[in-house]
PDB file of N, CA and C in Angstrom:
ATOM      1  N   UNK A   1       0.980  13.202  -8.220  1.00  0.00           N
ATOM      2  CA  UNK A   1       1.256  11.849  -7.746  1.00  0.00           C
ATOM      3  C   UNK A   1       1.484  10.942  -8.931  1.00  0.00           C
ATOM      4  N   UNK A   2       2.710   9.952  -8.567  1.00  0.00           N
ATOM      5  CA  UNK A   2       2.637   9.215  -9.919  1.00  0.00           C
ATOM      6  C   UNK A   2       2.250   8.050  -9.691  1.00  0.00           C
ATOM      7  N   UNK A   3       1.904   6.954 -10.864  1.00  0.00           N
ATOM      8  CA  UNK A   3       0.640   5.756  -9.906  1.00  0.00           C
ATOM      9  C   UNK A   3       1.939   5.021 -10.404  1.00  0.00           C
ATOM     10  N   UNK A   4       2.992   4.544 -10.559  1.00  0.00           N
ATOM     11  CA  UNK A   4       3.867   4.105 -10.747  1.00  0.00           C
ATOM     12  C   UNK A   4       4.490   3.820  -9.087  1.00  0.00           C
ATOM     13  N   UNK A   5       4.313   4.603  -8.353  1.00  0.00           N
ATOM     14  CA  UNK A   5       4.193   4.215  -7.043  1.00  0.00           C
ATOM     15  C   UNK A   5       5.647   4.921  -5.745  1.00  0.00           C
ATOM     16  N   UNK A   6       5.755   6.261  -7.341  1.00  0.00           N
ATOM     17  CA  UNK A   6       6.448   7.590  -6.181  1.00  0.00           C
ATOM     18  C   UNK A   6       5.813   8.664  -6.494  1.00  0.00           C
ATOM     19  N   UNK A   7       6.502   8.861  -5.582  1.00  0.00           N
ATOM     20  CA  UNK A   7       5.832  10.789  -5.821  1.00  0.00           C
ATOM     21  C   UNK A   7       6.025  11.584  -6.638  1.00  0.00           C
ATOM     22  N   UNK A   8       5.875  12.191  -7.036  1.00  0.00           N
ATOM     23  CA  UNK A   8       6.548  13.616  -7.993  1.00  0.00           C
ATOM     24  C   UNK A   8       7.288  13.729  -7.870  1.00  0.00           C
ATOM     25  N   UNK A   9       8.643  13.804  -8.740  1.00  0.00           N
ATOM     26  CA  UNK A   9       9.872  14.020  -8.400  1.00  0.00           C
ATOM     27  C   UNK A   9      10.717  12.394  -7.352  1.00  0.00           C
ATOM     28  N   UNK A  10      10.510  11.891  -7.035  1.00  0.00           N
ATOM     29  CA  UNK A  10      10.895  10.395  -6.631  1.00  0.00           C
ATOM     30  C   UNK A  10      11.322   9.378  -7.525  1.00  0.00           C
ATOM     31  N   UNK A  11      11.992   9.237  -7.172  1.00  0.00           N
ATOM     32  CA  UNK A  11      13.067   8.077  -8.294  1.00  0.00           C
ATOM     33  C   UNK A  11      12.359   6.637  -7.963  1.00  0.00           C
ATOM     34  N   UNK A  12      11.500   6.734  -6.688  1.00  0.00           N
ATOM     35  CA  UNK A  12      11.409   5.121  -6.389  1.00  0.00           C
ATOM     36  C   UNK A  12      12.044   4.578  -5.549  1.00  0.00           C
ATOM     37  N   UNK A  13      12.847   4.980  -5.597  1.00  0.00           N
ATOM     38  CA  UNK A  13      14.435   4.118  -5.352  1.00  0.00           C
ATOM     39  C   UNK A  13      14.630   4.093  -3.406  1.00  0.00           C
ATOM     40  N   UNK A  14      13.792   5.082  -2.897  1.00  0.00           N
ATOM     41  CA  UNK A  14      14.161   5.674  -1.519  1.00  0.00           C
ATOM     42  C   UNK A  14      14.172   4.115  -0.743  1.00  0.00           C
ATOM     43  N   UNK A  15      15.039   4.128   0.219  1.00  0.00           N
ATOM     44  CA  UNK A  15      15.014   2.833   1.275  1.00  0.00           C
ATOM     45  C   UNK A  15      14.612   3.469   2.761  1.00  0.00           C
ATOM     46  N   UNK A  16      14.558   4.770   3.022  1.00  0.00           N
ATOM     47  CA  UNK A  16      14.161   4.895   4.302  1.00  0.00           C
ATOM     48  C   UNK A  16      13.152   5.026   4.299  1.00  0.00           C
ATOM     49  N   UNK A  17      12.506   4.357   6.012  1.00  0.00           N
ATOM     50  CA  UNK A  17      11.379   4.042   5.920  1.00  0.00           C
ATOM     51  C   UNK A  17      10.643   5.928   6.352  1.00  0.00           C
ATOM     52  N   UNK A  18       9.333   5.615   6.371  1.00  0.00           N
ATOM     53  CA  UNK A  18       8.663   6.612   6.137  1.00  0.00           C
ATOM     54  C   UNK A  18       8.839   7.811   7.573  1.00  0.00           C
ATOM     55  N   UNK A  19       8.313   8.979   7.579  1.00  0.00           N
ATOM     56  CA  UNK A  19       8.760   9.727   9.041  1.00  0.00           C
ATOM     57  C   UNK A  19       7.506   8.933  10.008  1.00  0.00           C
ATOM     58  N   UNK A  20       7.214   9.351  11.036  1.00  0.00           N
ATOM     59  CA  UNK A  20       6.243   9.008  12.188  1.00  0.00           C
ATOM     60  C   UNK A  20       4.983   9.627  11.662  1.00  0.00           C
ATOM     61  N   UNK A  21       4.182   8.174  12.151  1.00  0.00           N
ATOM     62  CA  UNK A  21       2.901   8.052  11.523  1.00  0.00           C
ATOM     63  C   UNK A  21       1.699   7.495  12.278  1.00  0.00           C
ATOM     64  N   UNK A  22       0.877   8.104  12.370  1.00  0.00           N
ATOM     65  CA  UNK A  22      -0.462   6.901  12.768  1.00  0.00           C
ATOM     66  C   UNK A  22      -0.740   5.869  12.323  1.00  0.00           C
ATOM     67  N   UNK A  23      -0.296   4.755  13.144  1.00  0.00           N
ATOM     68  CA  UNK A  23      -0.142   3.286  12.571  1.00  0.00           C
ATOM     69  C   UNK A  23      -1.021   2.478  12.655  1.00  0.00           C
ATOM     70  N   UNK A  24      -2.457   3.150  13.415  1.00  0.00           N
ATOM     71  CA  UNK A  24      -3.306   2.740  13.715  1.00  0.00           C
ATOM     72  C   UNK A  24      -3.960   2.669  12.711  1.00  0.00           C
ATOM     73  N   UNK A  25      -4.414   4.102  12.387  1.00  0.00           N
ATOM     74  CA  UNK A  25      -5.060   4.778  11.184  1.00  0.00           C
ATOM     75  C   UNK A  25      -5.078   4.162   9.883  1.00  0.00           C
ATOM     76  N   UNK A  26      -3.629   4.118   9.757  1.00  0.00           N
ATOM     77  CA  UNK A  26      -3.374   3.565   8.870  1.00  0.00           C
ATOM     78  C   UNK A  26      -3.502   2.262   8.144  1.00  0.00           C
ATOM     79  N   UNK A  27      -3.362   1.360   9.270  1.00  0.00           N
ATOM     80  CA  UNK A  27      -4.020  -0.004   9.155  1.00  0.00           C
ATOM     81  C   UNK A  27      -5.174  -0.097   8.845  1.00  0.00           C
ATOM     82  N   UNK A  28      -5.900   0.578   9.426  1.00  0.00           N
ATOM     83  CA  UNK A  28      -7.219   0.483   9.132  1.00  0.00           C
ATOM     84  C   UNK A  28      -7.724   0.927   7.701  1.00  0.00           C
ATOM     85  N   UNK A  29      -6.875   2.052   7.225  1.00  0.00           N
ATOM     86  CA  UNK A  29      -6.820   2.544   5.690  1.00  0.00           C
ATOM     87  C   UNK A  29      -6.414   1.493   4.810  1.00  0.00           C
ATOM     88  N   UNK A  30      -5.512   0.712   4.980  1.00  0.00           N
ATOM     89  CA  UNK A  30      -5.160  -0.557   4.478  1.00  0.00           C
ATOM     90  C   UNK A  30      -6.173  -1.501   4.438  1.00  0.00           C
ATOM     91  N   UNK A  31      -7.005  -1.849   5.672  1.00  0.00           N
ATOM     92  CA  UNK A  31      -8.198  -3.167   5.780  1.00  0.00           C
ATOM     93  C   UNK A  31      -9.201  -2.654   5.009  1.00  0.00           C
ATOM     94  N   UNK A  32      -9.592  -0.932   4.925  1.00  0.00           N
ATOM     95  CA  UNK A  32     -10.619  -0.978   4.025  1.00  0.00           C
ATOM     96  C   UNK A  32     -10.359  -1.040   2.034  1.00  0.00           C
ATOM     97  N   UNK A  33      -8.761  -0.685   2.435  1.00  0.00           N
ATOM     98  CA  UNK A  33      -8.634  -0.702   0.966  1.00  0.00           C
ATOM     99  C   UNK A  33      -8.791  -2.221   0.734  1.00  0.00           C
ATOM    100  N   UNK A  34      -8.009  -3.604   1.428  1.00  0.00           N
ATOM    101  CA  UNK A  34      -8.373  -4.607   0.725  1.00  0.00           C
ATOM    102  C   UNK A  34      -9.705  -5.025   0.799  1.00  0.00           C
ATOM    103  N   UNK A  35     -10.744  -4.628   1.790  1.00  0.00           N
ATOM    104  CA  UNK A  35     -12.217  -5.303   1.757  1.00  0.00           C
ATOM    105  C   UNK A  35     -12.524  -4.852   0.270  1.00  0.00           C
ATOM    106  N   UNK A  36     -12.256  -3.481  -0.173  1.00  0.00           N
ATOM    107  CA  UNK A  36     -12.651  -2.705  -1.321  1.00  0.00           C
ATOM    108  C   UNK A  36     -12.130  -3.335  -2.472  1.00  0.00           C
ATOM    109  N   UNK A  37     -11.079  -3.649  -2.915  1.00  0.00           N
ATOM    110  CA  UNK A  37     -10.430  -4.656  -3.362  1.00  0.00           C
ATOM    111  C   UNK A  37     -10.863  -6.000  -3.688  1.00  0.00           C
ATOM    112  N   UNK A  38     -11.111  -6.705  -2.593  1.00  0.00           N
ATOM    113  CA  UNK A  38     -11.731  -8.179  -2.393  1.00  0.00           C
ATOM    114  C   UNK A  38     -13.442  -8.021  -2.702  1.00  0.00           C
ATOM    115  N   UNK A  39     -14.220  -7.054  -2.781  1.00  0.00           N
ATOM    116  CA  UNK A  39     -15.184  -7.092  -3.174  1.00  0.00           C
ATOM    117  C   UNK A  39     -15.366  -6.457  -4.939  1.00  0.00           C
ATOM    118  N   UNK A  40     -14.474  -5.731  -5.015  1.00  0.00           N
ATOM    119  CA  UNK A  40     -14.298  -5.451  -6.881  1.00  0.00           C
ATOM    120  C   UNK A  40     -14.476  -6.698  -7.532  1.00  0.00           C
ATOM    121  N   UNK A  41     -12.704  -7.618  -6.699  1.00  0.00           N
ATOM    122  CA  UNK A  41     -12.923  -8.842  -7.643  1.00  0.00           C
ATOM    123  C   UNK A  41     -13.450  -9.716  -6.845  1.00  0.00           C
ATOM    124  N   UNK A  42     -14.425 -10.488  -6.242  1.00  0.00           N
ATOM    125  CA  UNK A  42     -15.273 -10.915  -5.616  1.00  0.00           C
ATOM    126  C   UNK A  42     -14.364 -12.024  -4.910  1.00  0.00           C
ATOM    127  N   UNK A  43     -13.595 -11.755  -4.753  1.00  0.00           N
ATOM    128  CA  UNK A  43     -12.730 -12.589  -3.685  1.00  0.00           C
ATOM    129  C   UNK A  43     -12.746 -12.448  -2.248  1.00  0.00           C
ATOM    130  N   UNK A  44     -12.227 -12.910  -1.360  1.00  0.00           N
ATOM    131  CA  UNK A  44     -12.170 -13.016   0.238  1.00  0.00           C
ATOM    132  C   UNK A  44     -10.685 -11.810   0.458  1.00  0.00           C
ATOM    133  N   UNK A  45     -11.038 -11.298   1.575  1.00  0.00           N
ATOM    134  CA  UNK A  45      -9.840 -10.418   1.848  1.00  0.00           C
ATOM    135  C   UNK A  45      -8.752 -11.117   1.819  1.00  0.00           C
ATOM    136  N   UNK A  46      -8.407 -11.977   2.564  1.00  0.00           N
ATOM    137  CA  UNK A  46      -7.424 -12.793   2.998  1.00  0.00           C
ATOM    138  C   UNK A  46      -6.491 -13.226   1.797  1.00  0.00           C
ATOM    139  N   UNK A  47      -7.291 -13.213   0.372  1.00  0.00           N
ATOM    140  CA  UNK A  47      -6.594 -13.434  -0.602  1.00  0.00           C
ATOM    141  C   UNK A  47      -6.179 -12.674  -1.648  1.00  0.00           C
ATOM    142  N   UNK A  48      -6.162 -11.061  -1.341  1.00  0.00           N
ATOM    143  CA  UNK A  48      -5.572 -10.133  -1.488  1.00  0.00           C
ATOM    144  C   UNK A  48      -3.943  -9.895  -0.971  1.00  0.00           C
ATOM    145  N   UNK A  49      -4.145  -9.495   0.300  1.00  0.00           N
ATOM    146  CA  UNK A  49      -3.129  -9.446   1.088  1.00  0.00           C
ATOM    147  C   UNK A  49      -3.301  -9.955   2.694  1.00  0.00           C
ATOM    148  N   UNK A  50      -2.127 -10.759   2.925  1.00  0.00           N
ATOM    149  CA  UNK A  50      -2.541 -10.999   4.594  1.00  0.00           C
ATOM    150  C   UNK A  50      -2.414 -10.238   5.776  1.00  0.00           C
ATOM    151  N   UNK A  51      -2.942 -10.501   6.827  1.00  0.00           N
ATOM    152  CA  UNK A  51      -2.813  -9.779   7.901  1.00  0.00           C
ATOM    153  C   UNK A  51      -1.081  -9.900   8.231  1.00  0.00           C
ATOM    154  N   UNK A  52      -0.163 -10.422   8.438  1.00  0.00           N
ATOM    155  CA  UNK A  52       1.013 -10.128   8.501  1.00  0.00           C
ATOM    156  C   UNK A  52       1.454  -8.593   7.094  1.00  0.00           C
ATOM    157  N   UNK A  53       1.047  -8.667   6.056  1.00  0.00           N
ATOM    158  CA  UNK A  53       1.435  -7.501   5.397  1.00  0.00           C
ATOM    159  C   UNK A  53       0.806  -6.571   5.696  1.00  0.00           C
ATOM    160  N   UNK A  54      -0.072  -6.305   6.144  1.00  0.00           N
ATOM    161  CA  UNK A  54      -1.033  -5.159   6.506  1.00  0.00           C
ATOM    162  C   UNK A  54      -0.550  -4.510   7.363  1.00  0.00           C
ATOM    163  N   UNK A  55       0.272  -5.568   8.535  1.00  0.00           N
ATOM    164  CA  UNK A  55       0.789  -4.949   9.674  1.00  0.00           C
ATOM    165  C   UNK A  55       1.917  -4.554   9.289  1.00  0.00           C
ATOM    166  N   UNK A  56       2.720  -4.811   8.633  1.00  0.00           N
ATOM    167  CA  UNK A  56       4.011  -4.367   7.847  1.00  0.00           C
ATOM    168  C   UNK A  56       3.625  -3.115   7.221  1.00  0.00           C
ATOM    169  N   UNK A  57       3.154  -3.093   6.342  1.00  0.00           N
ATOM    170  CA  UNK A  57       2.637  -1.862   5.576  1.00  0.00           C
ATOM    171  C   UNK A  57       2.109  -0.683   6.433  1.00  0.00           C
ATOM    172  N   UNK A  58       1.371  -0.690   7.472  1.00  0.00           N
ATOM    173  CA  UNK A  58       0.897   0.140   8.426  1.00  0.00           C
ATOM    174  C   UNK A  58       1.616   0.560   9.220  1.00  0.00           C
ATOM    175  N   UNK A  59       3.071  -0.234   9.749  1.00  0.00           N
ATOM    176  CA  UNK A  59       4.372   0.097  10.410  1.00  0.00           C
ATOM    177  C   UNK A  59       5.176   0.655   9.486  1.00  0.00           C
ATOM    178  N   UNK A  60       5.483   0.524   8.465  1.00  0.00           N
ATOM    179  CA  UNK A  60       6.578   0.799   7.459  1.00  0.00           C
ATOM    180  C   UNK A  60       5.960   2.428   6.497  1.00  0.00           C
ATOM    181  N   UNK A  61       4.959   2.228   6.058  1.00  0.00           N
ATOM    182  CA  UNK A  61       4.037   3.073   5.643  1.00  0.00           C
ATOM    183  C   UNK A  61       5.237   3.681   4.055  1.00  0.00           C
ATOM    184  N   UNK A  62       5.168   2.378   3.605  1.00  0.00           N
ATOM    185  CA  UNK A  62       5.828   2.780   1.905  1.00  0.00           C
ATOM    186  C   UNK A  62       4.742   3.258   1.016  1.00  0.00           C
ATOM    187  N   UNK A  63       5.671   4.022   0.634  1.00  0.00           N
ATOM    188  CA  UNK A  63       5.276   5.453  -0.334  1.00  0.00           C
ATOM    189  C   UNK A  63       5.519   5.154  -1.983  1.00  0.00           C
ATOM    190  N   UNK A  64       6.143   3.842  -2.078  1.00  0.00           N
ATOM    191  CA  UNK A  64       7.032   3.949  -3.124  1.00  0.00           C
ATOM    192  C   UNK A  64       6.716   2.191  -3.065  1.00  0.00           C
ATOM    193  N   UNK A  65       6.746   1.846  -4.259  1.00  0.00           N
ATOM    194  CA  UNK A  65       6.556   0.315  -4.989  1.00  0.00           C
ATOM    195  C   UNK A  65       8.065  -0.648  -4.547  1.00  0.00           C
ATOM    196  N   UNK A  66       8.964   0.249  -5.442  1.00  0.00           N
ATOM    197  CA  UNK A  66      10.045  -0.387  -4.304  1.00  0.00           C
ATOM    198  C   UNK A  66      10.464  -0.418  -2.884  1.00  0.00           C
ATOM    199  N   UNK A  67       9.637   0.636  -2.337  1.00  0.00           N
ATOM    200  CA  UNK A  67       9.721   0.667  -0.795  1.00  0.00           C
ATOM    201  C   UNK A  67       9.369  -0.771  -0.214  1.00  0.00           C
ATOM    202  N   UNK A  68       7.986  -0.646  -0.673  1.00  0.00           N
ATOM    203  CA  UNK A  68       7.066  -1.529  -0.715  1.00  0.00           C
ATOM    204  C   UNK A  68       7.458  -3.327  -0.616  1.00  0.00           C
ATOM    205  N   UNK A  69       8.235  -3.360  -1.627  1.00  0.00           N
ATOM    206  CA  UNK A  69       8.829  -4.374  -2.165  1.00  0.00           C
ATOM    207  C   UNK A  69       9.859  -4.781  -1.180  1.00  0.00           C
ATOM    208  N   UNK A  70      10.824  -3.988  -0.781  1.00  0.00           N
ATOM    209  CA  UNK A  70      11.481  -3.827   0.405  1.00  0.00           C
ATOM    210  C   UNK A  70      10.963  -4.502   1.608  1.00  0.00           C
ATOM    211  N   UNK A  71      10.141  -4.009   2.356  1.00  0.00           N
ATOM    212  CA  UNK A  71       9.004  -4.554   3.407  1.00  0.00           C
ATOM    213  C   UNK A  71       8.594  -5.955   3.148  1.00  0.00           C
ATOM    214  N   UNK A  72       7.979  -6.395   2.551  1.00  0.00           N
ATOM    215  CA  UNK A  72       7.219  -7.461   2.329  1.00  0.00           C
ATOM    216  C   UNK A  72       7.782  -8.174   1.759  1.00  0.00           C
ATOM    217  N   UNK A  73       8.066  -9.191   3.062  1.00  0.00           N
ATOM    218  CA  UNK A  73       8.959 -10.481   2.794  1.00  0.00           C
ATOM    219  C   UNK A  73       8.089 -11.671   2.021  1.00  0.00           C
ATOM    220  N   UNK A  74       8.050 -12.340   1.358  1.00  0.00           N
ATOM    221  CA  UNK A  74       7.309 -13.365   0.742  1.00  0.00           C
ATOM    222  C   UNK A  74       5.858 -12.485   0.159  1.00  0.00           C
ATOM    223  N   UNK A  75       6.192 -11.728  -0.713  1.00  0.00           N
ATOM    224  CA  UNK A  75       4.991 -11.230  -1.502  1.00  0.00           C
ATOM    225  C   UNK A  75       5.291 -11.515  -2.674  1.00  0.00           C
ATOM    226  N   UNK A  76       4.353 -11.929  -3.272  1.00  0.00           N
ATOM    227  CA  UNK A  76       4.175 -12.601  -4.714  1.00  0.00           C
ATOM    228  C   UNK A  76       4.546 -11.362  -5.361  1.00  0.00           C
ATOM    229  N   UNK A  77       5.346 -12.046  -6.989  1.00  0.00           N
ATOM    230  CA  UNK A  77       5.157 -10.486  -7.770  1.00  0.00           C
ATOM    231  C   UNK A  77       4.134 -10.295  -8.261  1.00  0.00           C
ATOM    232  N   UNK A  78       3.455 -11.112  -8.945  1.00  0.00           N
ATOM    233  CA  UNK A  78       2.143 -11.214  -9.546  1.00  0.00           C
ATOM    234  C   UNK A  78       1.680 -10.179  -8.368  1.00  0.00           C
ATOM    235  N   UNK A  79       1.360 -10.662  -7.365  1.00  0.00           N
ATOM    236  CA  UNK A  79       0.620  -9.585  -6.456  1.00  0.00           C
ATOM    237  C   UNK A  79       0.525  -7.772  -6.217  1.00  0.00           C
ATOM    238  N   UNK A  80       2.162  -8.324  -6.183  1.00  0.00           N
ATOM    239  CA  UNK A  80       2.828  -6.415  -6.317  1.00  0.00           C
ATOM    240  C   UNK A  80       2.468  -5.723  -7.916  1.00  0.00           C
ATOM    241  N   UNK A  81       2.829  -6.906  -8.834  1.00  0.00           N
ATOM    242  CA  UNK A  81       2.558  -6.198  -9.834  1.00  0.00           C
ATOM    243  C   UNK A  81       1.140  -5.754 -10.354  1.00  0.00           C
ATOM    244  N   UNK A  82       0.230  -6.325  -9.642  1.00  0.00           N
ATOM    245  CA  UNK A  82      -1.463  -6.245  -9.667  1.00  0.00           C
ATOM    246  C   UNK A  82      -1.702  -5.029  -9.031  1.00  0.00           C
ATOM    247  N   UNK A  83      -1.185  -5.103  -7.754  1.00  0.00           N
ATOM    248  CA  UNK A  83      -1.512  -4.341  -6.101  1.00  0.00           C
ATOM    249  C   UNK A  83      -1.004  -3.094  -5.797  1.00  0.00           C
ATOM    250  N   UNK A  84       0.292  -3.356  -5.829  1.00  0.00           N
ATOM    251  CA  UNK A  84       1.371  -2.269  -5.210  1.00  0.00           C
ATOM    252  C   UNK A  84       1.253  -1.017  -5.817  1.00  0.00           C
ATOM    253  N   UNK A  85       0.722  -0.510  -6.595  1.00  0.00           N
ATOM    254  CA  UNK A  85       0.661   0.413  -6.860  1.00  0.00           C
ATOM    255  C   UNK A  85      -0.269   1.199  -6.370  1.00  0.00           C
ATOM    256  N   UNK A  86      -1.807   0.416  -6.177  1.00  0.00           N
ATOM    257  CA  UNK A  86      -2.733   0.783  -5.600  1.00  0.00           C
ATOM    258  C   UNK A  86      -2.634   1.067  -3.967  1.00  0.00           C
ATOM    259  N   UNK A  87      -1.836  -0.134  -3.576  1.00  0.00           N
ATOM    260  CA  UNK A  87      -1.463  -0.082  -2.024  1.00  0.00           C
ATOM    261  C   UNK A  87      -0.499   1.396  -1.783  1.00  0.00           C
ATOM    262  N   UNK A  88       0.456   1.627  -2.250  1.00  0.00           N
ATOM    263  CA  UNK A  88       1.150   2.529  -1.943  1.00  0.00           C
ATOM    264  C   UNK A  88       0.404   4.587  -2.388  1.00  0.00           C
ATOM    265  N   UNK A  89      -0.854   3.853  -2.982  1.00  0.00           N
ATOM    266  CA  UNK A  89      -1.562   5.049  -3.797  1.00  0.00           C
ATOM    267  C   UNK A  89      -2.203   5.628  -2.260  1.00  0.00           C
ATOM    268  N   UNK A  90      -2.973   4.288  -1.688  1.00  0.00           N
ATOM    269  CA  UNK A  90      -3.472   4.629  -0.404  1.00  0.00           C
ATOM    270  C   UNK A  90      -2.458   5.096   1.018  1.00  0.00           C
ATOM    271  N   UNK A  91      -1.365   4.715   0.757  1.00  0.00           N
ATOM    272  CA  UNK A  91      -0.556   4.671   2.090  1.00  0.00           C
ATOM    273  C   UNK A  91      -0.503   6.498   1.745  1.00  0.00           C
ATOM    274  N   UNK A  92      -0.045   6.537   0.816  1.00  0.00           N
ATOM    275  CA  UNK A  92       0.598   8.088   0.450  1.00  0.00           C
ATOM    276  C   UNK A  92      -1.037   8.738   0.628  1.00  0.00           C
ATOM    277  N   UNK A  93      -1.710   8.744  -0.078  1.00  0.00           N
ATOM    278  CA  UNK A  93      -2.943   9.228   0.431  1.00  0.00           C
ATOM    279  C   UNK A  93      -3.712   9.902   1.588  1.00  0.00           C
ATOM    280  N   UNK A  94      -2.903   8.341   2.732  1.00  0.00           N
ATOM    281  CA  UNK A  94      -3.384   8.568   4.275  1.00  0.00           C
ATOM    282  C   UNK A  94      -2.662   9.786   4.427  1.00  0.00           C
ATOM    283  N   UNK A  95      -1.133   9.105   4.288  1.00  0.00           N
ATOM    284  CA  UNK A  95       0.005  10.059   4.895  1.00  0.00           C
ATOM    285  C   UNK A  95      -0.153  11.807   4.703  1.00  0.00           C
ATOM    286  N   UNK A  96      -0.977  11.668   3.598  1.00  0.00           N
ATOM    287  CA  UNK A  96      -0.962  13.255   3.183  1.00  0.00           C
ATOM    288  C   UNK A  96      -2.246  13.524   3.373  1.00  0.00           C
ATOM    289  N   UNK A  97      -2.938  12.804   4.225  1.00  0.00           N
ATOM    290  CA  UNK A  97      -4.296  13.526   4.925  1.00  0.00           C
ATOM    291  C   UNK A  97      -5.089  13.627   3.697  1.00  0.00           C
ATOM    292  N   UNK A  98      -5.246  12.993   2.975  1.00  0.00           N
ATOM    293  CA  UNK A  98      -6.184  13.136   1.506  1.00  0.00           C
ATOM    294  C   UNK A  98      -6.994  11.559   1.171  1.00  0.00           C
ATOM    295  N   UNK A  99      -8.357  11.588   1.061  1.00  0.00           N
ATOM    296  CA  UNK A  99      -9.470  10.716   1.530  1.00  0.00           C
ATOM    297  C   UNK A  99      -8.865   9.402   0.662  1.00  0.00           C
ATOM    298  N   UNK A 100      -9.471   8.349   0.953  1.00  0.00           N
ATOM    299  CA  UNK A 100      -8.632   7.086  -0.289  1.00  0.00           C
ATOM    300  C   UNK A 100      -9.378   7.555  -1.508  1.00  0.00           C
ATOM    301  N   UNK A 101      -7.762   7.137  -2.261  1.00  0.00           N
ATOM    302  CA  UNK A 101      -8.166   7.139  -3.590  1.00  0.00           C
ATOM    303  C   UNK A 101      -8.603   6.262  -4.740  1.00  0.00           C
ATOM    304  N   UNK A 102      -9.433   6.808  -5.684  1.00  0.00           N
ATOM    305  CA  UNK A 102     -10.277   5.501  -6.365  1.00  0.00           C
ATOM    306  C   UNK A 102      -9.352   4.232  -6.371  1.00  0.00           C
ATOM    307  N   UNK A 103     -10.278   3.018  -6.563  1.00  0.00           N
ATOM    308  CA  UNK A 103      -8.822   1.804  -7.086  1.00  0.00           C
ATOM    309  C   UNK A 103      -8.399   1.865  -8.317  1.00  0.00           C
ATOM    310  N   UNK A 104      -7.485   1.413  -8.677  1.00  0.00           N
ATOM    311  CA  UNK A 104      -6.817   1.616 -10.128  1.00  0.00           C
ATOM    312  C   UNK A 104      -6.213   0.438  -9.766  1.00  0.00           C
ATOM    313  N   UNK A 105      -6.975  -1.044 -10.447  1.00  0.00           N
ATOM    314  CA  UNK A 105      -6.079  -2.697 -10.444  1.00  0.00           C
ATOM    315  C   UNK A 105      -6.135  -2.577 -11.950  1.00  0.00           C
TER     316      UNK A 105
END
């Protein structure tokens, strides 16, 4: 896995969105990654990422930083450039049935 925010062999670059997914699951893999997140740096969830991206991210389920980037309309770069790597560490994570992985901000 590369933390750059593709896979092995992935350019990044991919625009289609991900195959069919548990979107449920997934969300929820997302809410614990930002509580996990928001308690590292002792901040409030909400000021991580919002519930409109969560739901994006959990529908879209990017694998890839530019995927990512793609999806999420009004996301700070500062944010992506903090986040997105970590966010897409977990999406790919879920997707491949493999437990979350440590944070790396």
């Amino acid at each position: 896995f590369d933390l750059t925010g593709g896979r092995d062999g992935d350019d990044g670059g991919g625009d289609a969105p991900s195959p069919a997914h548990d979107e449920a699951g997934l969300r929820e893999r997302v809410v614990a990654w930002r509580r996990e997140v928001a308690n590292a740096l002792n901040n409030l969830p909400f000021q991580i990422i919002n519930e409109e991206h969560m739901n994006v991210i959990a529908a879209e389920a990017p694998t890839t930083t530019a995927r990512l980037g793609d999806v999420l309309d009004a996301f700070p770069a500062a944010k992506m450039r903090k986040y997105g790597a970590s966010i897409v560490a977990a999406v790919s994570a879920f997707l491949d049935g493999r437990p979350a992985p440590p944070l790396n901000l």
